[in-house]
PDB file of N, CA and C in Angstrom:
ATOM      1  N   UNK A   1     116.864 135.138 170.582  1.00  0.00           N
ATOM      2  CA  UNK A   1     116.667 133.695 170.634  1.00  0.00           C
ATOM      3  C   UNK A   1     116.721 133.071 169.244  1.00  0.00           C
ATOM      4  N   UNK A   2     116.035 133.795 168.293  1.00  0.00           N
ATOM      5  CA  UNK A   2     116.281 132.958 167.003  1.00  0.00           C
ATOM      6  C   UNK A   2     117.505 132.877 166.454  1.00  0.00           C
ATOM      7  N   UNK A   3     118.119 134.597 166.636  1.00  0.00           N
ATOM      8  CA  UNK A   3     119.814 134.350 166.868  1.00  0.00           C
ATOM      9  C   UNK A   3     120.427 132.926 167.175  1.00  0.00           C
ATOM     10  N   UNK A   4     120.027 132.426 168.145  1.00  0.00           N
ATOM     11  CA  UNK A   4     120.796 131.480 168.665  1.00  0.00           C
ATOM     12  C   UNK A   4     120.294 130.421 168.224  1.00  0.00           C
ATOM     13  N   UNK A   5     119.075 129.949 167.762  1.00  0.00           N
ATOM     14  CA  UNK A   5     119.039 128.905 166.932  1.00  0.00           C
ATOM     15  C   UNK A   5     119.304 128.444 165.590  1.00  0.00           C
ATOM     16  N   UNK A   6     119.463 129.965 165.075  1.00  0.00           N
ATOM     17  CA  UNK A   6     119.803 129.782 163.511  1.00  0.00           C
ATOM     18  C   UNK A   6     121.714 129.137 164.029  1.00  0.00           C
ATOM     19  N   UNK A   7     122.197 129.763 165.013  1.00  0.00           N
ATOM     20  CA  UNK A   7     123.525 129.314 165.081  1.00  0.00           C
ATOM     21  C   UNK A   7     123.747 127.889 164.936  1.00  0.00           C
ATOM     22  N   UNK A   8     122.755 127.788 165.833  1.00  0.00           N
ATOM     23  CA  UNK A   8     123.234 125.882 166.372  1.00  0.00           C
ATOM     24  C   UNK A   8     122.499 125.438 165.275  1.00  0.00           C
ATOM     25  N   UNK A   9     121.460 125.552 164.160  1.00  0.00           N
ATOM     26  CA  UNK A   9     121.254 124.803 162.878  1.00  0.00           C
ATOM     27  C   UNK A   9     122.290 124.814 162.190  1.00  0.00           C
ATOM     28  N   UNK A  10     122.851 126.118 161.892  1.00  0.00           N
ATOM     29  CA  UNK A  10     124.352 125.959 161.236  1.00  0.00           C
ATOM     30  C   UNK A  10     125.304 125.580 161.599  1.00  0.00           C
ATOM     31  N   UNK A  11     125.633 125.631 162.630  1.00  0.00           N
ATOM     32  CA  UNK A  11     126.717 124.648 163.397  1.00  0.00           C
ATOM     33  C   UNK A  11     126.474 122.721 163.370  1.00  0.00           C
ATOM     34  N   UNK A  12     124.806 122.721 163.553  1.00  0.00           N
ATOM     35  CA  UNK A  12     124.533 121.348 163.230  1.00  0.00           C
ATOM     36  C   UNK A  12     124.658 120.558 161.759  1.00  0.00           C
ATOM     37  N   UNK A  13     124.839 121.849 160.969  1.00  0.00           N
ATOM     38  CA  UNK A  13     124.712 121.481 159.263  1.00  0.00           C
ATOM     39  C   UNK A  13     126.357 121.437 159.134  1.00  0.00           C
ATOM     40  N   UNK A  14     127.426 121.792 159.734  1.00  0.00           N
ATOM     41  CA  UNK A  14     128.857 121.978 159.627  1.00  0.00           C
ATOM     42  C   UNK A  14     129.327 120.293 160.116  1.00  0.00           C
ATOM     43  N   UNK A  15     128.301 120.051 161.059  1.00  0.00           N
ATOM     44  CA  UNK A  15     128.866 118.932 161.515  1.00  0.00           C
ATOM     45  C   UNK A  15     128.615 117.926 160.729  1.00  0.00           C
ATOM     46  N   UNK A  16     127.325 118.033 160.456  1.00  0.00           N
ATOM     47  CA  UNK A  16     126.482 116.832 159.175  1.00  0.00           C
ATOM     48  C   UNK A  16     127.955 116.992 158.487  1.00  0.00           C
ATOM     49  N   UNK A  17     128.089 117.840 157.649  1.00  0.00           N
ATOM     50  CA  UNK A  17     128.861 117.858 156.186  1.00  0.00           C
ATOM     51  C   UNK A  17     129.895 117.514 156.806  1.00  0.00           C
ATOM     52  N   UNK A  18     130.757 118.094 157.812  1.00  0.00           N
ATOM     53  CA  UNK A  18     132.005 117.044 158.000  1.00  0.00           C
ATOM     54  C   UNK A  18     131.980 115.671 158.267  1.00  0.00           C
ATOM     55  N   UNK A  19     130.716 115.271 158.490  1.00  0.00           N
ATOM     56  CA  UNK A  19     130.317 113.554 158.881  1.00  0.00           C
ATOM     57  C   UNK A  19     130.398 113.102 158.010  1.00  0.00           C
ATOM     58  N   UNK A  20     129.802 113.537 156.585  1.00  0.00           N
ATOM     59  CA  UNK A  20     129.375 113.066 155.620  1.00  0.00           C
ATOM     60  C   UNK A  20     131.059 113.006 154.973  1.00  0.00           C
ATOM     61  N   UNK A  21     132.101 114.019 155.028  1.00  0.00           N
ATOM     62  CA  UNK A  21     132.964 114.018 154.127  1.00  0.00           C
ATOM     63  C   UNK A  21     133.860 113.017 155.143  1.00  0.00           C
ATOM     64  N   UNK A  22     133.775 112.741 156.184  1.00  0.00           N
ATOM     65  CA  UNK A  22     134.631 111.316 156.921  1.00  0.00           C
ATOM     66  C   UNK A  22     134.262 110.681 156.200  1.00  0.00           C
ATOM     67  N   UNK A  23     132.874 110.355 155.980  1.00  0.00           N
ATOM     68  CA  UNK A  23     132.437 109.046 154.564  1.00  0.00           C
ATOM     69  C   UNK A  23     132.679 109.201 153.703  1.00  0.00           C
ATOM     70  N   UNK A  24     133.517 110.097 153.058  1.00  0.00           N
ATOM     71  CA  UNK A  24     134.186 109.920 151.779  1.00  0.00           C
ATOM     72  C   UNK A  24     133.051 110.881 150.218  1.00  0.00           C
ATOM     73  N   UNK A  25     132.128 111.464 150.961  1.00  0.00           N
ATOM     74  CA  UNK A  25     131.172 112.307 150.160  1.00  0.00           C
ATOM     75  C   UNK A  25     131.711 113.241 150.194  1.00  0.00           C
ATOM     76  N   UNK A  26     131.342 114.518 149.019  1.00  0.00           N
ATOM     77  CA  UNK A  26     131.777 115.924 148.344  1.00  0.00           C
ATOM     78  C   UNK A  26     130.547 116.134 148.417  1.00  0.00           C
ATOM     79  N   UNK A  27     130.910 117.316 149.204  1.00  0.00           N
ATOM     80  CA  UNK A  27     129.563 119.028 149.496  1.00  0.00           C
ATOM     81  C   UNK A  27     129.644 119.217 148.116  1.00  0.00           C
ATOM     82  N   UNK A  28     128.758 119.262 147.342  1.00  0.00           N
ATOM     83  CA  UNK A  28     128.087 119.586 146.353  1.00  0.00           C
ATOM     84  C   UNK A  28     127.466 121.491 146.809  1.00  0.00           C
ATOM     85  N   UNK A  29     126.667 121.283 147.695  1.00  0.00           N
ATOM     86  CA  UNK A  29     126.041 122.114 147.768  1.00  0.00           C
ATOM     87  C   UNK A  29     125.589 122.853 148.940  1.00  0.00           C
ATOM     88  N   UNK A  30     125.524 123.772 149.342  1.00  0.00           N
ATOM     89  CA  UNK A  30     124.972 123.879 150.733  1.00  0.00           C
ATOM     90  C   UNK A  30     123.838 125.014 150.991  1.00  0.00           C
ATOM     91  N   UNK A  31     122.840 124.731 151.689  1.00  0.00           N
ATOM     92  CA  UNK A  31     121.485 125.841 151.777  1.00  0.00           C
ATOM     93  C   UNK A  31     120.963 126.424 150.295  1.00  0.00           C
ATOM     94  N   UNK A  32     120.655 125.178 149.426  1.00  0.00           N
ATOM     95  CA  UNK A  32     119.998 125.682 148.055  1.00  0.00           C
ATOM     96  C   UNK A  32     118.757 125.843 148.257  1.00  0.00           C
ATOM     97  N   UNK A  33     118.201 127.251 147.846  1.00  0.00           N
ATOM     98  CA  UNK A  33     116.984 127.620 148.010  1.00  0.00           C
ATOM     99  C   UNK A  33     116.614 127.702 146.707  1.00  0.00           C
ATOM    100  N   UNK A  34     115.048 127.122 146.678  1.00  0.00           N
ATOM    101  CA  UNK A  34     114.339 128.068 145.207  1.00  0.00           C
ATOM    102  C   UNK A  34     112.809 128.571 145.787  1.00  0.00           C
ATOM    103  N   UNK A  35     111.861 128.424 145.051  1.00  0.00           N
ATOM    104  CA  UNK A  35     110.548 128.794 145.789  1.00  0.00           C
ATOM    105  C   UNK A  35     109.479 128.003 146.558  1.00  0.00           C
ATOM    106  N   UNK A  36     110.204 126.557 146.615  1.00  0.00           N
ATOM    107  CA  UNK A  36     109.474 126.048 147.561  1.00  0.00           C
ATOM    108  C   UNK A  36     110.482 125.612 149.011  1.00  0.00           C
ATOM    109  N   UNK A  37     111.318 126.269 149.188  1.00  0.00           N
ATOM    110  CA  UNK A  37     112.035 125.984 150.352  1.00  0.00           C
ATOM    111  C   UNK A  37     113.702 125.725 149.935  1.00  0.00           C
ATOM    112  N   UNK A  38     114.170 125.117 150.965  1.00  0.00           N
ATOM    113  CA  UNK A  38     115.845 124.801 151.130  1.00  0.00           C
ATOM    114  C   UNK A  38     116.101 123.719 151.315  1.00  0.00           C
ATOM    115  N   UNK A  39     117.421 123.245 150.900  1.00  0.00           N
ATOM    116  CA  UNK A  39     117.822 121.790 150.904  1.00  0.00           C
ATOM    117  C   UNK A  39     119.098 122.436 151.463  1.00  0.00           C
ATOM    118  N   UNK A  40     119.353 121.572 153.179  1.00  0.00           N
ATOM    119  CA  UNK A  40     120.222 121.749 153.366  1.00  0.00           C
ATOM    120  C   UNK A  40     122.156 121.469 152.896  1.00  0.00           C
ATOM    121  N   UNK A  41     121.645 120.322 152.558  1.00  0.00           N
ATOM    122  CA  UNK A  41     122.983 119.887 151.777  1.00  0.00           C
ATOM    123  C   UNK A  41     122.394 119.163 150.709  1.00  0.00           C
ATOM    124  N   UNK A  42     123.740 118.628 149.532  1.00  0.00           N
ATOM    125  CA  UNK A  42     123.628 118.332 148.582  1.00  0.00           C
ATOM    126  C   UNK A  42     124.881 117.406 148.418  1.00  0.00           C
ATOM    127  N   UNK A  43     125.144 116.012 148.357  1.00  0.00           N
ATOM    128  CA  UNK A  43     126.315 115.753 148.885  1.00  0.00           C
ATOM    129  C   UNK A  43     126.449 114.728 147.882  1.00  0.00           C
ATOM    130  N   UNK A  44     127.568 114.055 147.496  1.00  0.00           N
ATOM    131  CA  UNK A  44     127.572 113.150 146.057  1.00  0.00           C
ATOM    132  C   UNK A  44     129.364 112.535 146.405  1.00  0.00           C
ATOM    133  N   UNK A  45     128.820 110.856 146.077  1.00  0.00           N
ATOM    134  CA  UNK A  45     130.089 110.073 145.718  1.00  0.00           C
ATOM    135  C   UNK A  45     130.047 109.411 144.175  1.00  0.00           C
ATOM    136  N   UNK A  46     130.956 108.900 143.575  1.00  0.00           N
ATOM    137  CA  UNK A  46     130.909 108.630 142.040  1.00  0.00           C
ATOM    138  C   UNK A  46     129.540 107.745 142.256  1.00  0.00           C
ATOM    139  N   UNK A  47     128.979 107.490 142.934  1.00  0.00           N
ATOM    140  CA  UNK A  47     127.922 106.556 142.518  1.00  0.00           C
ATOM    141  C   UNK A  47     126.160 107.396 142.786  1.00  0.00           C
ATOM    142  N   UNK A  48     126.571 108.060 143.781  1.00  0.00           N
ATOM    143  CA  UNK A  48     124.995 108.641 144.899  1.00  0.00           C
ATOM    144  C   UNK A  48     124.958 110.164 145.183  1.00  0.00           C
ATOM    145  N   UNK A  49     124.446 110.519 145.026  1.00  0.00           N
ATOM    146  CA  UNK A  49     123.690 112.380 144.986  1.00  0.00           C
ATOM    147  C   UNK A  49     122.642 111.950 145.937  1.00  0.00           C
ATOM    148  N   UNK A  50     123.340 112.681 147.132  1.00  0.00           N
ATOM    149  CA  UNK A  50     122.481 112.650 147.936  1.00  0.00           C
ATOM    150  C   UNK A  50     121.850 114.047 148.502  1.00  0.00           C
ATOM    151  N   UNK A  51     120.325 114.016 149.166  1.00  0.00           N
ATOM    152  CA  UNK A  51     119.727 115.461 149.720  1.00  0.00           C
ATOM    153  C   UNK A  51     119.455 115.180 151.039  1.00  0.00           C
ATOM    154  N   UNK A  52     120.315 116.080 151.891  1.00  0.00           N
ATOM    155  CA  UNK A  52     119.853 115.624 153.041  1.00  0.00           C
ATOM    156  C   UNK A  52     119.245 116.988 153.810  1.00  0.00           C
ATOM    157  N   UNK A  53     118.311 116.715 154.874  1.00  0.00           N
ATOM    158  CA  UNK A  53     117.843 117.638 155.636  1.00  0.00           C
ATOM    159  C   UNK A  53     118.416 117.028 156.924  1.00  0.00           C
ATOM    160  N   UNK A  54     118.847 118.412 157.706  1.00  0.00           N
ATOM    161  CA  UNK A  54     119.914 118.294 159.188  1.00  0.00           C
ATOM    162  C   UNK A  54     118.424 118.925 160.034  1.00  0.00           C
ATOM    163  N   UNK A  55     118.520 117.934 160.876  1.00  0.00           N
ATOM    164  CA  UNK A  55     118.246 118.803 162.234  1.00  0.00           C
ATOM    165  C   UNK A  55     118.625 118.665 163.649  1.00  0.00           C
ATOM    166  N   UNK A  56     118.518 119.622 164.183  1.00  0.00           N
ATOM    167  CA  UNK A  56     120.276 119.818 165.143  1.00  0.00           C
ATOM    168  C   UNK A  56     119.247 120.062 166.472  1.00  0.00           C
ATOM    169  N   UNK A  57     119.685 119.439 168.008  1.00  0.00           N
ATOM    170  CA  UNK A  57     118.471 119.610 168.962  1.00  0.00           C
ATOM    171  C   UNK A  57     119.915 119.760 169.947  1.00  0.00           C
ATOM    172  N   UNK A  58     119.565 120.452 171.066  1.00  0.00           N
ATOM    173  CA  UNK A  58     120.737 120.273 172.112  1.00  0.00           C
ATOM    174  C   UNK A  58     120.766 119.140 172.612  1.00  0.00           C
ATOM    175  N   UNK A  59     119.543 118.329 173.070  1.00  0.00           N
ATOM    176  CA  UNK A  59     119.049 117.098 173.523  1.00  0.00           C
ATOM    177  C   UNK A  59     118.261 116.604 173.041  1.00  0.00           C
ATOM    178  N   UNK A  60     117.849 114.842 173.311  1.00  0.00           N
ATOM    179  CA  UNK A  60     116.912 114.563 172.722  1.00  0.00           C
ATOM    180  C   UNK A  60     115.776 114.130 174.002  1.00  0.00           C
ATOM    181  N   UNK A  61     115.694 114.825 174.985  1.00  0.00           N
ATOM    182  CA  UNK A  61     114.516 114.776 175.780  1.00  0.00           C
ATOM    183  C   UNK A  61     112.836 114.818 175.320  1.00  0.00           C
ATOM    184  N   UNK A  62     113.048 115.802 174.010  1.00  0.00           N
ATOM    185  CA  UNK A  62     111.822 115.576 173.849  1.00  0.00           C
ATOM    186  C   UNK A  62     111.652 115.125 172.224  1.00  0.00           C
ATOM    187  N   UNK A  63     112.836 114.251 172.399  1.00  0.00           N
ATOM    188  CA  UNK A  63     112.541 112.997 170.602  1.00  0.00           C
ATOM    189  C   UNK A  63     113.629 113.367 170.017  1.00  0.00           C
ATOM    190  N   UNK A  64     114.189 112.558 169.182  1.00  0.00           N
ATOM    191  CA  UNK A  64     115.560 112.524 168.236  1.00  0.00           C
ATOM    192  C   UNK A  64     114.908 113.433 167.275  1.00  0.00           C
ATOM    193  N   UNK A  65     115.793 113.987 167.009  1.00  0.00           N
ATOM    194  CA  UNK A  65     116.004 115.378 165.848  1.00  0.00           C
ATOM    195  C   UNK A  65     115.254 114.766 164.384  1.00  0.00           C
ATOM    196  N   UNK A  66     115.569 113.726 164.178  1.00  0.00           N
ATOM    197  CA  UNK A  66     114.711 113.223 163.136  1.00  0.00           C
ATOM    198  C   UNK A  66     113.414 113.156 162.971  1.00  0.00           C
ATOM    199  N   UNK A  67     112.707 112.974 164.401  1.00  0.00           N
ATOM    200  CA  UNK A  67     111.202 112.595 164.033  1.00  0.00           C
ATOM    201  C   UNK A  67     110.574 114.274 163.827  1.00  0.00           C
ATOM    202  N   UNK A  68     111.730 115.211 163.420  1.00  0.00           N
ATOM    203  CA  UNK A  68     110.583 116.339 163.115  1.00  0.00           C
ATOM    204  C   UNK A  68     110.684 116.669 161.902  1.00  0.00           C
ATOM    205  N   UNK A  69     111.418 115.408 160.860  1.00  0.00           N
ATOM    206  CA  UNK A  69     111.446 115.498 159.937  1.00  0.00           C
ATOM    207  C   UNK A  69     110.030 114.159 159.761  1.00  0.00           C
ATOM    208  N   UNK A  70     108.866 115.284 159.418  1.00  0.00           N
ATOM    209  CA  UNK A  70     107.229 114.514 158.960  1.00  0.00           C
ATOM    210  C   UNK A  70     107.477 114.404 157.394  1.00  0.00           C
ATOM    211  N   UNK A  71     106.015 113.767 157.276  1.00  0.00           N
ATOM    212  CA  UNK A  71     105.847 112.649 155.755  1.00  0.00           C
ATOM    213  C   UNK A  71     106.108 114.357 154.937  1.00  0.00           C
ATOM    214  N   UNK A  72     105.337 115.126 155.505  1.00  0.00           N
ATOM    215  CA  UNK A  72     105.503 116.736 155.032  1.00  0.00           C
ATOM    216  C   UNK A  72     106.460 116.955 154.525  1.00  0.00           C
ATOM    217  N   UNK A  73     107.549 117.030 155.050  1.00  0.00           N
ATOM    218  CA  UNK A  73     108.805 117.471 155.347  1.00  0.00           C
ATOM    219  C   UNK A  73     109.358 116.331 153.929  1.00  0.00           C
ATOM    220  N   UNK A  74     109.365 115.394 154.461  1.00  0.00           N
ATOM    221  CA  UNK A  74     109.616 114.359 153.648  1.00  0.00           C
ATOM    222  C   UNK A  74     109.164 114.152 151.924  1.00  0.00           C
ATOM    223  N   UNK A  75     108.129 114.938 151.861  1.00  0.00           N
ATOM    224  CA  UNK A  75     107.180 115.463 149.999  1.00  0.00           C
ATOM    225  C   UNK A  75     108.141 116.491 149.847  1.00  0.00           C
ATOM    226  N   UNK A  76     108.157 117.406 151.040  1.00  0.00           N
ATOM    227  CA  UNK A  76     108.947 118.614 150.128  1.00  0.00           C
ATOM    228  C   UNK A  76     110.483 118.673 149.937  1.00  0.00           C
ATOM    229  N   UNK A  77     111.401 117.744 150.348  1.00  0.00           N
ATOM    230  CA  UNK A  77     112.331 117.277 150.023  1.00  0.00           C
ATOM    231  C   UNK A  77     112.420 116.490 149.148  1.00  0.00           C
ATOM    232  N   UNK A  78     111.679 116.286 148.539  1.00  0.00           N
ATOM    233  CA  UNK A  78     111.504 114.890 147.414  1.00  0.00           C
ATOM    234  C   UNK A  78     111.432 116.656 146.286  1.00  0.00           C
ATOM    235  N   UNK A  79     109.874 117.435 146.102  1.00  0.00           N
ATOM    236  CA  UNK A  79     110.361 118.120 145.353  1.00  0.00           C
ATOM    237  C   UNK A  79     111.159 118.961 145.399  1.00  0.00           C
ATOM    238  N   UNK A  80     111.601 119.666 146.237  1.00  0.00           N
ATOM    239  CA  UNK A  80     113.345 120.433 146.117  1.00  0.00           C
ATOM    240  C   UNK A  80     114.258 119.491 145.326  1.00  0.00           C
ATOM    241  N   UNK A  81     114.440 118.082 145.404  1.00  0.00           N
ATOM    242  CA  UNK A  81     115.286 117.416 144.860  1.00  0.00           C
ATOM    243  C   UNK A  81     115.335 117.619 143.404  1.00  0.00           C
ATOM    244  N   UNK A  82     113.819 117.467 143.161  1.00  0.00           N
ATOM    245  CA  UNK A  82     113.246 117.744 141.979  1.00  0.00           C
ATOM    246  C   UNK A  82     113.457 119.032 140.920  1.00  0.00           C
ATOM    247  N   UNK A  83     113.803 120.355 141.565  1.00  0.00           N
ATOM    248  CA  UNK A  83     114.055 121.265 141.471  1.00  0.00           C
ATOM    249  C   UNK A  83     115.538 121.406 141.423  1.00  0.00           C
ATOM    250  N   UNK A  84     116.374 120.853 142.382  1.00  0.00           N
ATOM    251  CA  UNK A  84     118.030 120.714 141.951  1.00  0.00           C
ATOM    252  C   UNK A  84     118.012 120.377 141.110  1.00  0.00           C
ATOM    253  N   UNK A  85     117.702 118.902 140.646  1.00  0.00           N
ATOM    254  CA  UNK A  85     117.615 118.275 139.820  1.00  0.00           C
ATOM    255  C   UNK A  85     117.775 119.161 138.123  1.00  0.00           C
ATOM    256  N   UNK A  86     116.573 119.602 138.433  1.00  0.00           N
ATOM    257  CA  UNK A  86     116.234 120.492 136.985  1.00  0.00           C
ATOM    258  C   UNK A  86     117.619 121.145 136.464  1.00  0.00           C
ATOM    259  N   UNK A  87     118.144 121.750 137.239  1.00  0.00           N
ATOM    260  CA  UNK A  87     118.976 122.931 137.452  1.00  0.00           C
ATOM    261  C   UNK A  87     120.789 122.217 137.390  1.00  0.00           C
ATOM    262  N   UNK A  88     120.357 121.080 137.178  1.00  0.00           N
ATOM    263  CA  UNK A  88     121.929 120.515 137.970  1.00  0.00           C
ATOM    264  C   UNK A  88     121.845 119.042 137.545  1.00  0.00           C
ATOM    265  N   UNK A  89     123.252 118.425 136.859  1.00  0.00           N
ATOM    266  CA  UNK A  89     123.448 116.951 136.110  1.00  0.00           C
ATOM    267  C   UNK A  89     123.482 116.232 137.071  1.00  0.00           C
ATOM    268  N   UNK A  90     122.813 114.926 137.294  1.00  0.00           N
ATOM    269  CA  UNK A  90     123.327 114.375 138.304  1.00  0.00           C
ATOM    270  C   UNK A  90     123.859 112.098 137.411  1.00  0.00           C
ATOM    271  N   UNK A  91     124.111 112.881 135.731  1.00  0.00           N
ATOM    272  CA  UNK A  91     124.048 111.421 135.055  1.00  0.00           C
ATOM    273  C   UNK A  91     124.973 110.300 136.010  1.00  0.00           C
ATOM    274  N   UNK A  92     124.283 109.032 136.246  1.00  0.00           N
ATOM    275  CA  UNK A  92     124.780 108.172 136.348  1.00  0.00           C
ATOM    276  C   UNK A  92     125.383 107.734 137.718  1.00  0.00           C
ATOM    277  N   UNK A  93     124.488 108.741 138.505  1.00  0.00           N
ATOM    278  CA  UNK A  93     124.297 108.629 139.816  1.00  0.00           C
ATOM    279  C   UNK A  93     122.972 107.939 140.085  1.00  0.00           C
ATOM    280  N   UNK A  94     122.842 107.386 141.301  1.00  0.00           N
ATOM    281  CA  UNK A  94     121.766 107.137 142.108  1.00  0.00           C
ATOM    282  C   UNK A  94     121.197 108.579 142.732  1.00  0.00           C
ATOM    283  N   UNK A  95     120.339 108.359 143.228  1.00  0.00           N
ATOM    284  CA  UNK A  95     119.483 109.371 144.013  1.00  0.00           C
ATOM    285  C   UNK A  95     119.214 109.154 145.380  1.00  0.00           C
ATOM    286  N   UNK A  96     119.454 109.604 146.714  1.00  0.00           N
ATOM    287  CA  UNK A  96     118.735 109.032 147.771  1.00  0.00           C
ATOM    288  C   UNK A  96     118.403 110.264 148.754  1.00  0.00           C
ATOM    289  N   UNK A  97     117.517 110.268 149.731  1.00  0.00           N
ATOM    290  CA  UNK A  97     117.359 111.049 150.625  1.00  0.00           C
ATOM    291  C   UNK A  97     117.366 111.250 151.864  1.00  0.00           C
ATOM    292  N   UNK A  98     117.989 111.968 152.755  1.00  0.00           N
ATOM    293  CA  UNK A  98     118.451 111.186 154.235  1.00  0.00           C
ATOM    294  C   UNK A  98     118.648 112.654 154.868  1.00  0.00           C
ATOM    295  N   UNK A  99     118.557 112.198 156.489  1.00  0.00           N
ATOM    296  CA  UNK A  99     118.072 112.610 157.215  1.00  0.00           C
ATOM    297  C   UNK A  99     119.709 112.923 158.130  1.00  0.00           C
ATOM    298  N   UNK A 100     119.484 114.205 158.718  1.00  0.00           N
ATOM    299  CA  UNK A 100     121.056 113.841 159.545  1.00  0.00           C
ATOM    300  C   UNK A 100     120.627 114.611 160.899  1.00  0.00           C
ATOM    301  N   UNK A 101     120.589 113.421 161.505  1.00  0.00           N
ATOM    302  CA  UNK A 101     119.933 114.122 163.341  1.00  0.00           C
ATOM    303  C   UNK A 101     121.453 114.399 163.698  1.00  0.00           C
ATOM    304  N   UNK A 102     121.227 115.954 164.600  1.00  0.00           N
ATOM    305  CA  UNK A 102     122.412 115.749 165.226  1.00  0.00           C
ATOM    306  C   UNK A 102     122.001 116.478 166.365  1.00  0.00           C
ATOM    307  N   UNK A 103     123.168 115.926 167.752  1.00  0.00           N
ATOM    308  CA  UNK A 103     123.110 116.284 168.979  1.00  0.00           C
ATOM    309  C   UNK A 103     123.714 117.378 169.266  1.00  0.00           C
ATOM    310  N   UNK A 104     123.735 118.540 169.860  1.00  0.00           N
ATOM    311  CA  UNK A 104     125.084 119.040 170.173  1.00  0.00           C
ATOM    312  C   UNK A 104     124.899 119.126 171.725  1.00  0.00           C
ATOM    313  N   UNK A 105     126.307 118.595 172.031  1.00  0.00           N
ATOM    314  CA  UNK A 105     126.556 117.785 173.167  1.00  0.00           C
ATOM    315  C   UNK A 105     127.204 118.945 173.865  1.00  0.00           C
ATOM    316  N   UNK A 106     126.973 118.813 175.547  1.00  0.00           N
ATOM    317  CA  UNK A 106     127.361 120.030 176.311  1.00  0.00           C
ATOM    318  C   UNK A 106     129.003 119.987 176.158  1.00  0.00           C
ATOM    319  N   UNK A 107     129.937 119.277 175.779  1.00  0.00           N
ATOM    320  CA  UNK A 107     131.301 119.800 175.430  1.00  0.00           C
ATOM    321  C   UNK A 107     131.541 120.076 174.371  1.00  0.00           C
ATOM    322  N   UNK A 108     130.634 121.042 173.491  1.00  0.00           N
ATOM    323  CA  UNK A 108     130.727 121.479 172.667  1.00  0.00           C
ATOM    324  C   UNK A 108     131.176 120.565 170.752  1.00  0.00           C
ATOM    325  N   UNK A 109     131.258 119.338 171.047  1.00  0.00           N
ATOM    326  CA  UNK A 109     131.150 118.468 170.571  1.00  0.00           C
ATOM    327  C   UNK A 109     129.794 118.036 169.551  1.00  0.00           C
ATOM    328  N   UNK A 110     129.730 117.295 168.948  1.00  0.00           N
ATOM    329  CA  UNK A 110     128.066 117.006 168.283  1.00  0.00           C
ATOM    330  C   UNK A 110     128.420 115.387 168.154  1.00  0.00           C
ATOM    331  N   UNK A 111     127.099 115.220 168.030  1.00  0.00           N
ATOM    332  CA  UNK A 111     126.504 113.699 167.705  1.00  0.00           C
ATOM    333  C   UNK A 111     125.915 113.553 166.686  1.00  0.00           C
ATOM    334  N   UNK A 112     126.066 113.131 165.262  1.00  0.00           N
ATOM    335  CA  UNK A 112     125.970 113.044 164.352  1.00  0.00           C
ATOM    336  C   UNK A 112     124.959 111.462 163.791  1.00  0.00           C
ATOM    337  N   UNK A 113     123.904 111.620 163.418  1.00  0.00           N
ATOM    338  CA  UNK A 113     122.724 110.234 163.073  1.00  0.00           C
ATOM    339  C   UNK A 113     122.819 110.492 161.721  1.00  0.00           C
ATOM    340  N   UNK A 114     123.202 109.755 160.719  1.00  0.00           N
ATOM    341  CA  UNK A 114     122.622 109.744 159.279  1.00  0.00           C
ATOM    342  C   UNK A 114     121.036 108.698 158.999  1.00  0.00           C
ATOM    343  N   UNK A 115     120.082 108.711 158.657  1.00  0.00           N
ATOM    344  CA  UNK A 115     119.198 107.896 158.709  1.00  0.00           C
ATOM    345  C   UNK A 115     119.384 107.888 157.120  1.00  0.00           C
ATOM    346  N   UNK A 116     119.633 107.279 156.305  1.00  0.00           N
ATOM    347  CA  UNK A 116     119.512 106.984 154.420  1.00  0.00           C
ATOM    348  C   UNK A 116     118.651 106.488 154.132  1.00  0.00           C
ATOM    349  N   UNK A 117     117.990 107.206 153.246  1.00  0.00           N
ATOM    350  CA  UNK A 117     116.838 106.585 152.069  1.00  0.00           C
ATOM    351  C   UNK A 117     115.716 106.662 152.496  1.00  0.00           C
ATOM    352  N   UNK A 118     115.139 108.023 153.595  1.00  0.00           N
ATOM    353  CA  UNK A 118     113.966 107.986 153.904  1.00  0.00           C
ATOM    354  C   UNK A 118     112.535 108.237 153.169  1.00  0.00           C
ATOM    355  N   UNK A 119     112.886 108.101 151.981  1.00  0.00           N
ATOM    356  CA  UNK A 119     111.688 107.992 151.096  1.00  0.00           C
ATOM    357  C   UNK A 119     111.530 107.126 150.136  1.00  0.00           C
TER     358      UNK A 119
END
């Protein structure tokens, strides 16, 4: 079973990043870990470096994929950023942080939510 959920997170993070690169953003980065956790993507246009956390639900019967991204969730993405950051130029960019709900839909298809600037 976890088998199969680590799939569909990664399959949900494939879809984020191709969403994101229809908008005209460059994968910077993908599943950067240090010691306080992972940032799923890392994504940047000449202006914005963005960190986003994906979360991928088959349905949303029991709440959009986003609301299980908590204020929690939401501190420790702020410092992971903090931690890229250190490690990595980001001059003369903006900074923002966002959220990417996604569906995956029974024709194998996904549904893709960007929520921007949730902090």
């Amino acid at each position: 079973m976890a088998d199969h959920r680590r799939a569909l997170g990664a399959a949900g993070e494939a879809a984020a990043a191709r969403h994101y690169e229809m908008l005209g953003y460059e994968i910077v980065e993908r599943n950067w870990r240090n010691h306080a956790g992972e940032i799923d993507l890392v994504l940047a246009d000449p202006r914005v470096l963005v960190f986003c956390e994906v979360k991928t639900r088959r349905t949303s019967t029991f709440g959009d994929p986003a609301e299980a991204v908590t204020w929690t969730k939401q501190q420790r993405l702020k410092k992971l950023a903090l931690g890229w950051l250190d490690e990595h130029s980001a001059r003369g960019r903006s900074l923002r942080l966002d959220v990417a709900a996604v569906i995956a839909n029974t024709d194998g298809t996904f549904t893709v939510e960007i929520i921007s600037d949730i902090a």
